[in-house]
C-alpha atoms as a PDB file:
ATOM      1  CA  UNK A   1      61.870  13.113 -35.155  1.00  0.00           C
ATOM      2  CA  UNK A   2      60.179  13.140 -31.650  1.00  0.00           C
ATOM      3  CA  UNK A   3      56.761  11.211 -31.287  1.00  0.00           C
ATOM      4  CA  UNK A   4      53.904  11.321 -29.483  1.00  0.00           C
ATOM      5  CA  UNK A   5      51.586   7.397 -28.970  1.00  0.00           C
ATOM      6  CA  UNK A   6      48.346   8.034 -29.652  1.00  0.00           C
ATOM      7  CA  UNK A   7      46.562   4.962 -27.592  1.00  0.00           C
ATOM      8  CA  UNK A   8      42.385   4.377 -28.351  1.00  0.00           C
ATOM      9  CA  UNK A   9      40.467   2.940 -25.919  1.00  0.00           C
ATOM     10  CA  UNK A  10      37.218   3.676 -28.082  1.00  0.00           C
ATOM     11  CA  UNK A  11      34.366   5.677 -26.869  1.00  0.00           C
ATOM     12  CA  UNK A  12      32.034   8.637 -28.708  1.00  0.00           C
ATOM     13  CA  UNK A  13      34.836   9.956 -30.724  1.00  0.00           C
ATOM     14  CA  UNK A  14      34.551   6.674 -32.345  1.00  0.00           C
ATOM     15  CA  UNK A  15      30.998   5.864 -33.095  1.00  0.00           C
ATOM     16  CA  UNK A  16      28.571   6.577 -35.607  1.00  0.00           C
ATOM     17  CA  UNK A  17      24.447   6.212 -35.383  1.00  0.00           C
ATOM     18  CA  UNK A  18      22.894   2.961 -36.400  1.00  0.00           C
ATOM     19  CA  UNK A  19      19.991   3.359 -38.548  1.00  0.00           C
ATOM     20  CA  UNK A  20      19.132  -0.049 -37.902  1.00  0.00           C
ATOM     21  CA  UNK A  21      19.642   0.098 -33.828  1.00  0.00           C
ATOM     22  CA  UNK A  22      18.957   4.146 -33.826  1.00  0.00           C
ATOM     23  CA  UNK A  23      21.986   4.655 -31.693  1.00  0.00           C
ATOM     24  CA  UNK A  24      25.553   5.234 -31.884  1.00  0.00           C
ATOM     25  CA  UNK A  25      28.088   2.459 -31.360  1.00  0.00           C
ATOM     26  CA  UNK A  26      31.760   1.918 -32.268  1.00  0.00           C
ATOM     27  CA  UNK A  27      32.540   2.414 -35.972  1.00  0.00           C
ATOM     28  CA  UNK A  28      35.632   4.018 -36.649  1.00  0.00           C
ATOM     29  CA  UNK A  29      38.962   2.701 -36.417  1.00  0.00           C
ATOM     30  CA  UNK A  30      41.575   4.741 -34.781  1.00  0.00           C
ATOM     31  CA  UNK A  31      43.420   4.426 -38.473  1.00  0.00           C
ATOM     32  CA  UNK A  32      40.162   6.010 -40.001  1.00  0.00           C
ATOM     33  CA  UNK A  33      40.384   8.613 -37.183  1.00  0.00           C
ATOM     34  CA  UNK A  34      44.345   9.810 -37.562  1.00  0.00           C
ATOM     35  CA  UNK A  35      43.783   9.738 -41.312  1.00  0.00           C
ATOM     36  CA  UNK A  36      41.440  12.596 -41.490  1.00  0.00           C
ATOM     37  CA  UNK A  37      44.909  14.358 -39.854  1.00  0.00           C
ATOM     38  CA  UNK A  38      46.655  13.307 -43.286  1.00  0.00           C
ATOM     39  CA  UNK A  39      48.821  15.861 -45.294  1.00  0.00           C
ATOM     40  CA  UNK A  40      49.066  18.622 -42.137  1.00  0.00           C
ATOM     41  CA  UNK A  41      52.968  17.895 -41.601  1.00  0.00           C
ATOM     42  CA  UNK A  42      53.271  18.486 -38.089  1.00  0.00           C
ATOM     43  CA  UNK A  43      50.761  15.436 -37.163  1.00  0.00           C
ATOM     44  CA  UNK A  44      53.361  13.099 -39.016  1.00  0.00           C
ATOM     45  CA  UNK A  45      55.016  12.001 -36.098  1.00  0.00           C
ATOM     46  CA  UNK A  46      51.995   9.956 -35.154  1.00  0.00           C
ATOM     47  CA  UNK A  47      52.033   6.598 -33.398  1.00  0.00           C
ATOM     48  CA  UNK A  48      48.714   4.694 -33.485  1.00  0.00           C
ATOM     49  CA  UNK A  49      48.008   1.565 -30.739  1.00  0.00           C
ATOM     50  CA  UNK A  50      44.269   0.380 -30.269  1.00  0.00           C
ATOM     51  CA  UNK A  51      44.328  -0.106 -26.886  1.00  0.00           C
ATOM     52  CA  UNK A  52      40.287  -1.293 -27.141  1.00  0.00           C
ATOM     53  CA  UNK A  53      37.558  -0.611 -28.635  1.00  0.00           C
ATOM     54  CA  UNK A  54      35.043  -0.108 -25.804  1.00  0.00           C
ATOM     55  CA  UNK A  55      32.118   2.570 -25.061  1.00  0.00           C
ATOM     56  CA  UNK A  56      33.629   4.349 -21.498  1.00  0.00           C
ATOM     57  CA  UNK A  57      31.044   2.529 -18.933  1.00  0.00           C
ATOM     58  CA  UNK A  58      32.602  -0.889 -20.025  1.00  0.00           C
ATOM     59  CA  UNK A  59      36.002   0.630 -18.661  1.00  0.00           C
ATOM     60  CA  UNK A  60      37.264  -1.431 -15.836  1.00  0.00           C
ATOM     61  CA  UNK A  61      39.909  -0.394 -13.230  1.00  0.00           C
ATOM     62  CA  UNK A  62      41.716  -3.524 -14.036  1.00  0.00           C
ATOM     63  CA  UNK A  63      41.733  -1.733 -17.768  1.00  0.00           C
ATOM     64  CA  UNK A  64      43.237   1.155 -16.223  1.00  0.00           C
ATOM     65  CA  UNK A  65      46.179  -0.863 -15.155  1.00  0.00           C
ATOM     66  CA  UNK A  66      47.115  -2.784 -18.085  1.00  0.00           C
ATOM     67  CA  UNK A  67      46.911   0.920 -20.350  1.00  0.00           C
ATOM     68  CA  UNK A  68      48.882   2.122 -17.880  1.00  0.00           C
ATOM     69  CA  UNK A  69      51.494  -0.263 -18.226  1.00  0.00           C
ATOM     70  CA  UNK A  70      51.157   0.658 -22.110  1.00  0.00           C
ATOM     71  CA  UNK A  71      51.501   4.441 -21.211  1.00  0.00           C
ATOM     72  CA  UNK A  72      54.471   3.666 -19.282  1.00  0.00           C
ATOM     73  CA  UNK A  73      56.104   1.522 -22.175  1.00  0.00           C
ATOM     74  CA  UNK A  74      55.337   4.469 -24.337  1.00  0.00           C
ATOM     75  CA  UNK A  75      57.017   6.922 -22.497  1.00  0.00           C
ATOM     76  CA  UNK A  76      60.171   5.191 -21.224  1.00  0.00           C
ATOM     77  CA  UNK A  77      60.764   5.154 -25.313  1.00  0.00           C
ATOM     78  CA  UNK A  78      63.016   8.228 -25.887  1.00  0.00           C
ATOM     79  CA  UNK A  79      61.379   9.377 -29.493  1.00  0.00           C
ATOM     80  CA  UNK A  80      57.805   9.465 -27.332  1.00  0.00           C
ATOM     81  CA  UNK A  81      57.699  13.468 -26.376  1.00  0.00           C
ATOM     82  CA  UNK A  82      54.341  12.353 -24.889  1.00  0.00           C
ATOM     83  CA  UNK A  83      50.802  10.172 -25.011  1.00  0.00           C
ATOM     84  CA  UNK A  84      47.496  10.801 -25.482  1.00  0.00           C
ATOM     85  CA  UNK A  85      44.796   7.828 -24.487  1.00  0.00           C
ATOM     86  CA  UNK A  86      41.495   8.575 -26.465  1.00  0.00           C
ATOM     87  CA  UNK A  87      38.725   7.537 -24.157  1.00  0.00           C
ATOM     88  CA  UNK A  88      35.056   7.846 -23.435  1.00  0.00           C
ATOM     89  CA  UNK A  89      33.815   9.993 -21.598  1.00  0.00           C
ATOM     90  CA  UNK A  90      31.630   8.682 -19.005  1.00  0.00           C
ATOM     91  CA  UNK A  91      34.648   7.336 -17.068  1.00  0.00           C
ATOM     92  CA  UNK A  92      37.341   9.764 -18.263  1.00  0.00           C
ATOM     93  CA  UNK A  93      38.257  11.260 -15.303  1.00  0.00           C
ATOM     94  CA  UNK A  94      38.810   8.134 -13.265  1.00  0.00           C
ATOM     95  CA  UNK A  95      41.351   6.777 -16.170  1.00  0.00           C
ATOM     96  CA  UNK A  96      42.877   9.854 -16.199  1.00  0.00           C
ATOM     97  CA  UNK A  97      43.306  10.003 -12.296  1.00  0.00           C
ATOM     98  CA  UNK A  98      44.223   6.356 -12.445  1.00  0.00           C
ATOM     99  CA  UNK A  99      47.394   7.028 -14.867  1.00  0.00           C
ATOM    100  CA  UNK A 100      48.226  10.599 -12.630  1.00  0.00           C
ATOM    101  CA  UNK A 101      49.023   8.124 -10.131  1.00  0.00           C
ATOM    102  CA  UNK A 102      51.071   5.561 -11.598  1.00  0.00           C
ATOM    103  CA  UNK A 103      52.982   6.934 -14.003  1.00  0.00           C
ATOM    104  CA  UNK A 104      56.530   8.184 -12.695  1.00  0.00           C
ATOM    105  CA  UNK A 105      57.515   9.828 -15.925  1.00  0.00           C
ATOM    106  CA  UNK A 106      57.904  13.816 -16.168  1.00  0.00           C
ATOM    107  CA  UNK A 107      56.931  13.783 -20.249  1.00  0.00           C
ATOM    108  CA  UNK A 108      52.742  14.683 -20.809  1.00  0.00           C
ATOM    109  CA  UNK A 109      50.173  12.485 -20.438  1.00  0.00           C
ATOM    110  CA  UNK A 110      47.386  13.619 -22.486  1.00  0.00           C
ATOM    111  CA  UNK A 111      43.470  12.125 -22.434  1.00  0.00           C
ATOM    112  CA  UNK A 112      40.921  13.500 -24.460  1.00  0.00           C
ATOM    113  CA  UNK A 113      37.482  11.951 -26.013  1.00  0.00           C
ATOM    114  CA  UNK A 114      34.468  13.377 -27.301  1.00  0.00           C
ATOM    115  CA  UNK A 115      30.888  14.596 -26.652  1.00  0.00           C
ATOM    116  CA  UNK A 116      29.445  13.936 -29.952  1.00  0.00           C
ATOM    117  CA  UNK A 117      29.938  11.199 -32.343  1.00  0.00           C
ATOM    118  CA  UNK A 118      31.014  11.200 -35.647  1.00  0.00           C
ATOM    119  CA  UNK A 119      27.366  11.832 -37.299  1.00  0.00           C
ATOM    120  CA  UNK A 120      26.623  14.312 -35.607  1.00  0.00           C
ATOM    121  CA  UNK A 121      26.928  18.023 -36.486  1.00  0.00           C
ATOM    122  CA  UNK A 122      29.455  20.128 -34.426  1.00  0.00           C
ATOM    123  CA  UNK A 123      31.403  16.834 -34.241  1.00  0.00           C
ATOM    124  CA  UNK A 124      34.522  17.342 -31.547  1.00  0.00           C
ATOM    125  CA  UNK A 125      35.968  14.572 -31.593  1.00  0.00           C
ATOM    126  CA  UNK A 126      39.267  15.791 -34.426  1.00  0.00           C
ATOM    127  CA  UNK A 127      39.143  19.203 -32.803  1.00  0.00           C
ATOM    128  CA  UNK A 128      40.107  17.831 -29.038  1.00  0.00           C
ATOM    129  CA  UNK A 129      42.570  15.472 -31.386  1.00  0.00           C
ATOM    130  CA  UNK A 130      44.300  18.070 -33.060  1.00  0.00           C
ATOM    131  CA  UNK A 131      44.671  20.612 -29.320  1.00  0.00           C
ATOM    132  CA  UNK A 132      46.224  17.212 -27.396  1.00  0.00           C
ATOM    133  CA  UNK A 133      48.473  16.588 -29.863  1.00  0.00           C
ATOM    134  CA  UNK A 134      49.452  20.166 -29.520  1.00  0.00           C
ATOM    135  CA  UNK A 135      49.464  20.218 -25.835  1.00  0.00           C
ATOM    136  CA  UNK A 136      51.482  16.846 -25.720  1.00  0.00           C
ATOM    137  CA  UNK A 137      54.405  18.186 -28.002  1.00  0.00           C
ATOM    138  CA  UNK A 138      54.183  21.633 -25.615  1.00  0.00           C
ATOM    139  CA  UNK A 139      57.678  21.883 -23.866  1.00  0.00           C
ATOM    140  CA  UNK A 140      55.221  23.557 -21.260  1.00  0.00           C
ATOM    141  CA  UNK A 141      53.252  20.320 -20.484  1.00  0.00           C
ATOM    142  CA  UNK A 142      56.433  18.796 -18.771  1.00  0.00           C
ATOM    143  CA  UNK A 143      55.607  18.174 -15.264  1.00  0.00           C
ATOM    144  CA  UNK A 144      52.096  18.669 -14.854  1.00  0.00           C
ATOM    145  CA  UNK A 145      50.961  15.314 -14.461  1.00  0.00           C
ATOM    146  CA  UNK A 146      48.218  13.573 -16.735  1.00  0.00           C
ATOM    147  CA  UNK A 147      45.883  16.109 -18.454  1.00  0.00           C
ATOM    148  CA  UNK A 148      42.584  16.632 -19.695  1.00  0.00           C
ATOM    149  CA  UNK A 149      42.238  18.354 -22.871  1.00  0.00           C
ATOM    150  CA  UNK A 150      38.647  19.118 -24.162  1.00  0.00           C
ATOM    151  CA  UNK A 151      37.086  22.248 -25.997  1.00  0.00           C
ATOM    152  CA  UNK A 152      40.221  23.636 -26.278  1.00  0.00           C
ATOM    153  CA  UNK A 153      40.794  23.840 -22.650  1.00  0.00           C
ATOM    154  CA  UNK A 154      43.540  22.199 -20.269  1.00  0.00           C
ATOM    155  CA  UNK A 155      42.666  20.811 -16.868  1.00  0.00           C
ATOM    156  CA  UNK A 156      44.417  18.423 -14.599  1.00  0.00           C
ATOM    157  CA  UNK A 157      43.374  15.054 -13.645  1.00  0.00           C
ATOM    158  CA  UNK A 158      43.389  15.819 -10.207  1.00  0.00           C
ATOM    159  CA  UNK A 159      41.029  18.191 -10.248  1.00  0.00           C
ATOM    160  CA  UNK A 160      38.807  18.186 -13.103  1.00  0.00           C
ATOM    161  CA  UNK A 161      35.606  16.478 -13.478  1.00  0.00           C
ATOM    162  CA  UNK A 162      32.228  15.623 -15.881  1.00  0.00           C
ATOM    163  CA  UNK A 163      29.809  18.460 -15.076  1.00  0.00           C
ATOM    164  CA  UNK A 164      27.295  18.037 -17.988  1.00  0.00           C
ATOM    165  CA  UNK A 165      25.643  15.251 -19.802  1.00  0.00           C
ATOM    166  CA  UNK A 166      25.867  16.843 -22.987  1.00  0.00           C
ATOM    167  CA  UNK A 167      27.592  20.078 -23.390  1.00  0.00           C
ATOM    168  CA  UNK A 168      31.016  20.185 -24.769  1.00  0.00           C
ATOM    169  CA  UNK A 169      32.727  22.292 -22.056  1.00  0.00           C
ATOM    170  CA  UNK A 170      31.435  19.430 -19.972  1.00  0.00           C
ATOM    171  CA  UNK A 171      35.172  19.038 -18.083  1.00  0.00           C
ATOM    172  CA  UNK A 172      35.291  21.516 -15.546  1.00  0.00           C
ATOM    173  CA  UNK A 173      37.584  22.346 -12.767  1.00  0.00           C
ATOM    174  CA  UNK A 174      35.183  23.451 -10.304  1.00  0.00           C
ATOM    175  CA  UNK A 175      36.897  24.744  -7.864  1.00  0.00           C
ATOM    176  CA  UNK A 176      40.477  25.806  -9.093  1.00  0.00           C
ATOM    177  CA  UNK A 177      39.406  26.796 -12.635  1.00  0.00           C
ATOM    178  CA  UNK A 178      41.613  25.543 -15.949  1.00  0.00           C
ATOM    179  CA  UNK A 179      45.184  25.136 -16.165  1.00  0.00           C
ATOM    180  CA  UNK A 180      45.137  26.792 -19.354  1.00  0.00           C
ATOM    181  CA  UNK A 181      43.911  26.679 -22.979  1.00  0.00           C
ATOM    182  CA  UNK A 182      44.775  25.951 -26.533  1.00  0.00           C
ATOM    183  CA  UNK A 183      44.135  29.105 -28.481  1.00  0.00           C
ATOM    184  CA  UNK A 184      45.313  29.525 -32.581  1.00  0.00           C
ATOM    185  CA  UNK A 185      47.453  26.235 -32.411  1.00  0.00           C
ATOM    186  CA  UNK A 186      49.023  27.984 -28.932  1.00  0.00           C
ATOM    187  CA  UNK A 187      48.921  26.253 -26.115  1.00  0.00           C
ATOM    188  CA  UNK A 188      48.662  28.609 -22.731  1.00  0.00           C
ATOM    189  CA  UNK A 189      49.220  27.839 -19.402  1.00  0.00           C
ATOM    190  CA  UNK A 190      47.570  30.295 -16.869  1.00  0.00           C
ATOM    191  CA  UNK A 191      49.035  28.807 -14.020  1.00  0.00           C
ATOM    192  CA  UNK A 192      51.233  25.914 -12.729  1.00  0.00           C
ATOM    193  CA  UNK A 193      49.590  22.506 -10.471  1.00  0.00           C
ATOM    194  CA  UNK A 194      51.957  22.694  -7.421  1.00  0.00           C
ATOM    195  CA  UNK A 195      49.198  21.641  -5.499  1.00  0.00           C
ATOM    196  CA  UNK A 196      48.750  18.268  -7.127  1.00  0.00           C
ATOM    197  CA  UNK A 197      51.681  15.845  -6.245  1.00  0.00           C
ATOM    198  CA  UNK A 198      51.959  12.980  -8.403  1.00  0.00           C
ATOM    199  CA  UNK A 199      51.463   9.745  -5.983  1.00  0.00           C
ATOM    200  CA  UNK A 200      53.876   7.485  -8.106  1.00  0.00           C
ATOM    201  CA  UNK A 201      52.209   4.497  -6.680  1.00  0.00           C
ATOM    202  CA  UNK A 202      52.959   0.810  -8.297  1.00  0.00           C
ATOM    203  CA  UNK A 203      50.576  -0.065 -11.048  1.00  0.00           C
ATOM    204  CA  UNK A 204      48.483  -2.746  -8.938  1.00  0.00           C
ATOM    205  CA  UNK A 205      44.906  -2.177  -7.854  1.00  0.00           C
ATOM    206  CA  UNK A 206      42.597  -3.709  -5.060  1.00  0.00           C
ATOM    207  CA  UNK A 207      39.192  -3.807  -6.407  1.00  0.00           C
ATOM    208  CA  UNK A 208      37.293  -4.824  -3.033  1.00  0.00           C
ATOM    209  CA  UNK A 209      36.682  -1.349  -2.270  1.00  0.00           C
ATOM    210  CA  UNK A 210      33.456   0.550  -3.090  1.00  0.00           C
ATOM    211  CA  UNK A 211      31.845   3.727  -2.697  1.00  0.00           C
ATOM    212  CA  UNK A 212      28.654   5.393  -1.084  1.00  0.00           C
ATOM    213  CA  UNK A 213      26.821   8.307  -1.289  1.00  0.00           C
ATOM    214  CA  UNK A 214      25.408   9.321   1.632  1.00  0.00           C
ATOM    215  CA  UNK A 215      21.880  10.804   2.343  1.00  0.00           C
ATOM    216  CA  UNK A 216      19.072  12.463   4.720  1.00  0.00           C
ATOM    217  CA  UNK A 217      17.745   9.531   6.988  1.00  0.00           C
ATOM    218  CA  UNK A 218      20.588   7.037   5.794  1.00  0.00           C
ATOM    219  CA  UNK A 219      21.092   3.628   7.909  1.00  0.00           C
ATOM    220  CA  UNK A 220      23.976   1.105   7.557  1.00  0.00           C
ATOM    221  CA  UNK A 221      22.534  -1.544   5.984  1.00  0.00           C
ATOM    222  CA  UNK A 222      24.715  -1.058   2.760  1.00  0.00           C
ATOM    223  CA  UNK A 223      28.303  -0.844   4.733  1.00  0.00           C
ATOM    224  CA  UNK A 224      26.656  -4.163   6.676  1.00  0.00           C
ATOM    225  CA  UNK A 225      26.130  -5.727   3.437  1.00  0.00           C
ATOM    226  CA  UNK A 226      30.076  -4.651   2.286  1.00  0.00           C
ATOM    227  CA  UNK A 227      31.428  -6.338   5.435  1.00  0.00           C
ATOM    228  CA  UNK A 228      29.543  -9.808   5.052  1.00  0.00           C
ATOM    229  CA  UNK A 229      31.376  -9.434   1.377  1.00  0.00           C
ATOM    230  CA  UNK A 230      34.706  -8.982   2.634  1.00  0.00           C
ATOM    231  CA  UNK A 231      35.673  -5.211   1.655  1.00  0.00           C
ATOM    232  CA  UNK A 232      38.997  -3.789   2.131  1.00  0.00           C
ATOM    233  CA  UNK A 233      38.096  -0.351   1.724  1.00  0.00           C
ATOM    234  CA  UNK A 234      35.093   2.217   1.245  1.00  0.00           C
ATOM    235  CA  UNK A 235      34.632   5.921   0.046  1.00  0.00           C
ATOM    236  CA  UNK A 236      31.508   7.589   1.394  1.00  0.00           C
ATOM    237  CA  UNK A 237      30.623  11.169  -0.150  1.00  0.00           C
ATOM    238  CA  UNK A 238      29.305  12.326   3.374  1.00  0.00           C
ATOM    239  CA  UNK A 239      27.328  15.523   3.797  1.00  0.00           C
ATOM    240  CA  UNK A 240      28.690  18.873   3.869  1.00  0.00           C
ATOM    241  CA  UNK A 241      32.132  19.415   5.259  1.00  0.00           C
ATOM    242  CA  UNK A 242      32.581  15.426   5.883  1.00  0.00           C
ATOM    243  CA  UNK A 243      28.956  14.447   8.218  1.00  0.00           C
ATOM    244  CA  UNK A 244      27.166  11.560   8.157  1.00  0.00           C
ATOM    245  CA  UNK A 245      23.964  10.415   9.873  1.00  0.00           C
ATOM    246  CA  UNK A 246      24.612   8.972  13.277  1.00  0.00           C
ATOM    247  CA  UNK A 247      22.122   6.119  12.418  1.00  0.00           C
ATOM    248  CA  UNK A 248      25.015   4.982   9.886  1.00  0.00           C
ATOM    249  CA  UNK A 249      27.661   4.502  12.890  1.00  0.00           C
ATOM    250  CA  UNK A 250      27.035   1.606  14.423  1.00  0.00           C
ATOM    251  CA  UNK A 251      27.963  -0.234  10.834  1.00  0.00           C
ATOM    252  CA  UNK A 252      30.575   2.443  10.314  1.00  0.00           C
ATOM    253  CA  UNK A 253      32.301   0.976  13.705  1.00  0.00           C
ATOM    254  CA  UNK A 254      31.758  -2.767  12.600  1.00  0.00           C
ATOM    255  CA  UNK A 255      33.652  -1.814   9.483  1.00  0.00           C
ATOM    256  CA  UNK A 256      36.323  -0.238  11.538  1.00  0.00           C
ATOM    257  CA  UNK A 257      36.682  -3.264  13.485  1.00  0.00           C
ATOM    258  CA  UNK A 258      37.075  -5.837  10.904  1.00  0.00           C
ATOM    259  CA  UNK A 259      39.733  -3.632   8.952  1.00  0.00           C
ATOM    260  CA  UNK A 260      38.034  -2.127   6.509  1.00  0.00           C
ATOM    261  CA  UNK A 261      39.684   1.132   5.781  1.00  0.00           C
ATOM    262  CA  UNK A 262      36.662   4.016   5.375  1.00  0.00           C
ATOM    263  CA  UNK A 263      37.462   7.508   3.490  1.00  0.00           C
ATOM    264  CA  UNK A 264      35.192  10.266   4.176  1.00  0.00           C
ATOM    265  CA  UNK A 265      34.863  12.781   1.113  1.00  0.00           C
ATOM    266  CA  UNK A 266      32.346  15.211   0.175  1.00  0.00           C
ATOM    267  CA  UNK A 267      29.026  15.228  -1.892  1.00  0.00           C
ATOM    268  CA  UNK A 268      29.407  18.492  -3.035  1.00  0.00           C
ATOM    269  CA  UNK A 269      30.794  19.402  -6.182  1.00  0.00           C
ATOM    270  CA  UNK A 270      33.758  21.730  -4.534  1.00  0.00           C
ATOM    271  CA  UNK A 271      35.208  22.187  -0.916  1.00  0.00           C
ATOM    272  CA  UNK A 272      37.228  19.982   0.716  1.00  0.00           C
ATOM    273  CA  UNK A 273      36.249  18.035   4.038  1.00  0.00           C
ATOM    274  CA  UNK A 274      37.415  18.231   7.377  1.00  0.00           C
ATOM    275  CA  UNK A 275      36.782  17.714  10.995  1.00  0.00           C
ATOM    276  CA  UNK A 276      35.007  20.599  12.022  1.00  0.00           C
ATOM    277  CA  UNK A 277      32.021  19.581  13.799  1.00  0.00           C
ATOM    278  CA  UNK A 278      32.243  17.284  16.677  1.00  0.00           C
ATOM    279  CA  UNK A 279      28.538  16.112  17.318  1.00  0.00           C
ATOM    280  CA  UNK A 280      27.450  12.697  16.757  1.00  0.00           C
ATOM    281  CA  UNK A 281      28.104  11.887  13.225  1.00  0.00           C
ATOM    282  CA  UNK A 282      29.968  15.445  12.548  1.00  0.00           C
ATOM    283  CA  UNK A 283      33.739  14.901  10.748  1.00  0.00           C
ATOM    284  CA  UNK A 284      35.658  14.830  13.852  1.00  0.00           C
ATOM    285  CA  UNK A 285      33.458  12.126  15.530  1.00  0.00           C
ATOM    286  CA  UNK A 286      34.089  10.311  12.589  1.00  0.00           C
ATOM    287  CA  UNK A 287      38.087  10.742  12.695  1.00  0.00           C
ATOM    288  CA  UNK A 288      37.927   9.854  15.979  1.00  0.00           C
ATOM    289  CA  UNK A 289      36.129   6.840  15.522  1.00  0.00           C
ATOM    290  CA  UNK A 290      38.676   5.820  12.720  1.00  0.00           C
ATOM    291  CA  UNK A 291      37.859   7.378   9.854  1.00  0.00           C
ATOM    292  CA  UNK A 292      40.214   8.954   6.786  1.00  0.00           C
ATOM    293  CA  UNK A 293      39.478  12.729   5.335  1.00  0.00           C
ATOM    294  CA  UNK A 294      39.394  12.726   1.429  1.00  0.00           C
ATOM    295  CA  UNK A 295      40.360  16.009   0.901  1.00  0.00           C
ATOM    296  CA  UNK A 296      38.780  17.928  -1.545  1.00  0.00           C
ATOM    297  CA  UNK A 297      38.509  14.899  -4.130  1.00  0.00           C
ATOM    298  CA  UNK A 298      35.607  13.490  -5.220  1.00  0.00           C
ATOM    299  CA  UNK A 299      34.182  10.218  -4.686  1.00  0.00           C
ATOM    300  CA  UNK A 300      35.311   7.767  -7.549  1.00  0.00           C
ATOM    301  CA  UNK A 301      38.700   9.706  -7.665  1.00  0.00           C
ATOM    302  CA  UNK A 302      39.074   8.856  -3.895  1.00  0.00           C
ATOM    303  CA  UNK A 303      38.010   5.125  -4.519  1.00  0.00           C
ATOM    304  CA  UNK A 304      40.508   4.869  -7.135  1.00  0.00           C
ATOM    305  CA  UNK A 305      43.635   6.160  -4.439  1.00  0.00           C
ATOM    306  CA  UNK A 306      42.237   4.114  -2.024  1.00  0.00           C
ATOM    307  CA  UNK A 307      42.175   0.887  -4.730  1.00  0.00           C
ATOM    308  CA  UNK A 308      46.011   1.644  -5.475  1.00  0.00           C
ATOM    309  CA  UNK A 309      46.852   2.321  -1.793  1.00  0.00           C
ATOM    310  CA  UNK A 310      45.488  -0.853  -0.516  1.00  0.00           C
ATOM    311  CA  UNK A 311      47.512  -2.913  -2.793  1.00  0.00           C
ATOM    312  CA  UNK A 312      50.515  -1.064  -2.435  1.00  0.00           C
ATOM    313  CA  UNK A 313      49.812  -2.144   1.351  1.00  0.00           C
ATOM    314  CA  UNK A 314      49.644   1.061   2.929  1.00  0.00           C
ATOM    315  CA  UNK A 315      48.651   1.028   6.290  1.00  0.00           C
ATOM    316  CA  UNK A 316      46.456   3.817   8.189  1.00  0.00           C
ATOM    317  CA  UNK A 317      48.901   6.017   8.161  1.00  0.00           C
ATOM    318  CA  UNK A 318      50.030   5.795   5.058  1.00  0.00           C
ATOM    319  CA  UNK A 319      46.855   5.842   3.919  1.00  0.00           C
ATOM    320  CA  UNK A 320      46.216   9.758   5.523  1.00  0.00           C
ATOM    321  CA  UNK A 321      49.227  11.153   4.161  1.00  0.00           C
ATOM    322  CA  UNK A 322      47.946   9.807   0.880  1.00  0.00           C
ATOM    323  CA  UNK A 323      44.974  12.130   0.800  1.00  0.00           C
ATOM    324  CA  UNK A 324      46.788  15.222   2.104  1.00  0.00           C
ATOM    325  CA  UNK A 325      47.571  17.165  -0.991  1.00  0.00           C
END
């Protein structure tokens, strides 16, 4: 019988409130979790691995690698048809991007979490179980790269992101829309993810590189303070189509200089960036001074492919062809 790995890293979908502390925290175990799924046949073929047990901002990229390399175990296994990494939500979307670009195999990866926890009403946490699951054993999922499966809907990694602190449709596509849904235990594809190459980059990650988000009036004190600490690499959501502030250049330069690799993406929630305007500051003054467009991804998706390119020593170049999807 084929198998899908269901790997926990904790988060929401495993907490319940504290009367004591008035808050949620982690309560369930993933064995608690899978046995509500007990006696429906098709979620027999279950294999359970507790990853961790931590709330999503205690994620660390150096996490990311060492569930990847559990991913990766998983799915060189013939019996796995799939995995699905249960996860907070907070950082979701950077794990999920994280494992889109390291993992070489064609089989799904699947990550879902949820919004409420487990005492609260409207709980989601066994309904966005029960449509990965689905999705993972989908003979359509082949291909598409890691997924994000929430509220019955199917986005990629790529391109999907945390719109909402609280609502359940919360994952959004923004720009491109959903790949597809899960709809009376069918799962639907509306359309296919050409667009979003898998990077198969090797599962090591640079963590010297940080990211900035730009603003009216902004100076370079903070890129200053990232070269006296010996950055490799920084993201900067610039304004608009890919702008910054002359009064940030001088620092911007300085970085240059010393080797420090910059990526310019955009603040806004859709659009990519590109060198349209050449003033002082404008995108193509920064290409021309050295800097990398981001494309159309955000800002701690961007700082995550610059992380992985930097230790897979890419240089410059390599390091532009990276972002052109």
């Amino acid at each position: 019988m084929k198998k899908v790995a269901l790997i926990f890293t904790g988060g929401t979908i495993a907490m319940k409130v504290d009367k004591d502390l008035h808050g949620a925290i982690p309560s369930l175990s993933p064995n608690e979790i899978v046995q509500t799924l007990s006696g429906i046949d098709e979620f027999q073929n279950l294999i359970v691995h507790e990853f961790s047990s931590k709330p999503s901002p205690s994620i660390t990229p150096i996490d990311m690698r060492n569930l990847a390399n559990v991913v990766n175990d998983y799915l060189e296994q013939d019996e796995i048809v799939g995995t699905i990494v249960v996860h907070g939500t907070d950082v979701l979307e950077e794990t999920a991007f994280y494992l889109n670009c390291v993992s070489t195999s064609n089989k799904p990866i699947v990550i879902t979490g949820s919004m409420k926890n487990a005492s609260e009403l409207g709980y989601d946490g066994l309904t966005n179980l029960v449509s990965s699951i689905k999705v993972c054993m989908s003979p359509d999922s082949l291909g598409k790269g890691t997924l994000v499966v929430m509220n019955d809907t199917i986005n990629s990694s790529v391109e999907v992101t945390k719109t909402h602190t609280m609502s359940l449709d919360t994952f959004r596509s923004m720009e491109f829309g959903p790949l597809g849904i899960i709809d009376h235990n069918e799962v639907i594809y509306y359309r296919d993810v050409t667009r979003n190459k898998k990077y198969q980059l090797t599962n090591k990650i640079n963590n010297a590189v940080y990211l900035l988000k730009a603003y009216a009036g902004m100076n370079g004190e903070f890129i200053d303070y990232l070269i006296e600490h010996e950055a490799r690499g920084l993201v900067i959501e610039a304004l608009g189509r890919g702008n910054l502030p002359p009064t940030m250049l001088d620092a911007l330069e300085r970085a240059i200089n010393v080797g420090i690799y910059i990526v310019i993406v955009s603040r806004c929630p859709a659009g990519r960036v590109l060198d349209t305007y050449a003033y002082e500051g404008g995108g193509k003054d920064l290409t021309n001074k050295g800097c990398i467009l981001g494309g159309s991804l955000n800002g701690q998706k961007a700082r995550i492919l610059l992380s992985l390119a930097i230790a897979n020593d890419f240089d410059f170049n390599d390091i532009t062809k990276l972002y052109k999807v």
